[in-house]
Protein backbone atom coordinates (compact mmCIF):
# COMPACT_ATOMS: atom_id res chain seq x y z
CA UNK A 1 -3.48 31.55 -37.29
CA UNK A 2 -6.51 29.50 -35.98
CA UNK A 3 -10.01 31.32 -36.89
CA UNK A 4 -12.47 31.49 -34.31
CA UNK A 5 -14.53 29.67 -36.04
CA UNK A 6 -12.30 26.64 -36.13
CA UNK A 7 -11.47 27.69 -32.38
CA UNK A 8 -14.95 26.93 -31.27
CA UNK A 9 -15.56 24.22 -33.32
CA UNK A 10 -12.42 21.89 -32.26
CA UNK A 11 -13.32 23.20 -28.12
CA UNK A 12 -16.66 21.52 -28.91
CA UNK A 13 -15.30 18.42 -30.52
CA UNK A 14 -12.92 18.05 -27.51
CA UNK A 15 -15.57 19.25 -24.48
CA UNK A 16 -17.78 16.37 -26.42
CA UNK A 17 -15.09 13.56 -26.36
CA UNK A 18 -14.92 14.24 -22.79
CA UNK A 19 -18.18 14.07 -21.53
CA UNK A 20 -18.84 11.04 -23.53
CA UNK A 21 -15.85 9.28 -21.99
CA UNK A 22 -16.02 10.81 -18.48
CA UNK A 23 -20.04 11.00 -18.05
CA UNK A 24 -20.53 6.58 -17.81
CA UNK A 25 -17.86 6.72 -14.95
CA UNK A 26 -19.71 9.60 -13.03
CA UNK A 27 -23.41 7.92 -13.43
CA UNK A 28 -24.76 5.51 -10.72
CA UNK A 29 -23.91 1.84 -11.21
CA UNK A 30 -25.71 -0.03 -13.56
CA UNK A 31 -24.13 -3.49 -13.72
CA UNK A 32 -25.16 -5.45 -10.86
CA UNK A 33 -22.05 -7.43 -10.73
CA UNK A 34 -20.00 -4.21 -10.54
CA UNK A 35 -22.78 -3.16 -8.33
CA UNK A 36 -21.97 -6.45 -5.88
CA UNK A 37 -18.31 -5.75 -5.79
CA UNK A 38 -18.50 -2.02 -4.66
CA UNK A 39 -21.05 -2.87 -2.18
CA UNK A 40 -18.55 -5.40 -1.17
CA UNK A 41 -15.71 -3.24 -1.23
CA UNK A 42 -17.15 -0.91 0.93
CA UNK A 43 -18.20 -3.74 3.17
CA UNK A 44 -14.86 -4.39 3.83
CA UNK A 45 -13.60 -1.28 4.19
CA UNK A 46 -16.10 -0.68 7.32
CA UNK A 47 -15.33 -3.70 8.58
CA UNK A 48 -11.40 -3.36 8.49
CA UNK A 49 -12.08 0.44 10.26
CA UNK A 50 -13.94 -2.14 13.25
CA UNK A 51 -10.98 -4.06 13.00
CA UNK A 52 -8.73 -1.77 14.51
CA UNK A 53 -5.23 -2.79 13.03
CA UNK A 54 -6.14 -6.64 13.21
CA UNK A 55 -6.81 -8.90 10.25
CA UNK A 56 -10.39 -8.53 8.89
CA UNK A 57 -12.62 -11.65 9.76
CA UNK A 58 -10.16 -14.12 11.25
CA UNK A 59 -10.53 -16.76 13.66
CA UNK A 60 -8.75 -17.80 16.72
CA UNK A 61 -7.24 -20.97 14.18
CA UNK A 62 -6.18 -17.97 11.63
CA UNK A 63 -4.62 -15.81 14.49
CA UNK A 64 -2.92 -18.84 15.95
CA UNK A 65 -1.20 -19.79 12.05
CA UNK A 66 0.02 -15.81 11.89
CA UNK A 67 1.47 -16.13 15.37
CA UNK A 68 3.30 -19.60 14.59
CA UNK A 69 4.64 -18.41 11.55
CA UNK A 70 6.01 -14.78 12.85
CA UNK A 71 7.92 -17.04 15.43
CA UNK A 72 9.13 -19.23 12.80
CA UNK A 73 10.75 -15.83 11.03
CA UNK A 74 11.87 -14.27 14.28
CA UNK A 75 13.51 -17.67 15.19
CA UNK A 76 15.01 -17.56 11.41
CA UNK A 77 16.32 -14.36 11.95
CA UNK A 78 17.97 -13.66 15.14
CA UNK A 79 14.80 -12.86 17.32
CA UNK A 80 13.23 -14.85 20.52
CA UNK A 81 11.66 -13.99 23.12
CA UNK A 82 11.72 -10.41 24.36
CA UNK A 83 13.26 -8.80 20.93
CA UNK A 84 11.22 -6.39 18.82
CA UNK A 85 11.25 -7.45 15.55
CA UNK A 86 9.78 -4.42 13.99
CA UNK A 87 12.29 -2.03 15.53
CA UNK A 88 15.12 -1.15 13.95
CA UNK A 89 18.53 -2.52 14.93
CA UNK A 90 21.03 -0.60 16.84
CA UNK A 91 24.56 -0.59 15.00
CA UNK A 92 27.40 0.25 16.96
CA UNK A 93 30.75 0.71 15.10
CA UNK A 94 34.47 0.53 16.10
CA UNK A 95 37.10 1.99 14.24
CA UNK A 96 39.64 -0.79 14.32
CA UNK A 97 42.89 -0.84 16.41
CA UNK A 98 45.95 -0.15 13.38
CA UNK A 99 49.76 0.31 13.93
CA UNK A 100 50.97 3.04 13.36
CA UNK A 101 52.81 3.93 10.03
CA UNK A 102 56.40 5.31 10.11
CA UNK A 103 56.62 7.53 7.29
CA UNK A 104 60.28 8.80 8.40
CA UNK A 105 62.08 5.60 7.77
């Protein structure tokens, strides 16, 4: 069996690995280029909440390109004007018509 004395002694030596590992992530930034990309990263995420579904900083040029281009697929694909695209198809089966088997013959 384990002594206590080895008990405490290896808790220490594992508490200690962790804080050393853990305790860098946990402080404040202190890289400024890390610092610039969470500040951006968090710029970004404030503006895509403004954004309300739509792509985050795009023009009326980008807009136009994403519109073009979802026609181009809907054309590709079966879909025109008045067809959702997102919504899921409607499948409609038919059992098919078969003669019937004589079995007493």
């Amino acid at each position: 069996m384990m002594s206590l004395r080895a008990s405490i002694s290896s808790t220490a030596t594992f508490a200690r690995r962790c804080f050393s590992v853990n305790v860098p992530a946990c402080t404040a930034v202190s890289d400024p280029i890390q610092g610039l990309f969470v500040e951006k990263i968090r710029e970004y995420g404030d503006k895509k909440a403004a954004g309300e579904g739509k792509m985050v900083d795009a023009t009326a040029a980008t807009e136009a390109e994403l519109q073009n281009e979802l026609d181009k697929v809907a054309k590709a694909y079966g879909g025109g004007a008045g067809i959702d695209m997102a919504a899921f198809p409607e499948l409609s089966f038919e059992d098919p018509a078969m003669d019937p088997i004589n079995v007493s013959a």
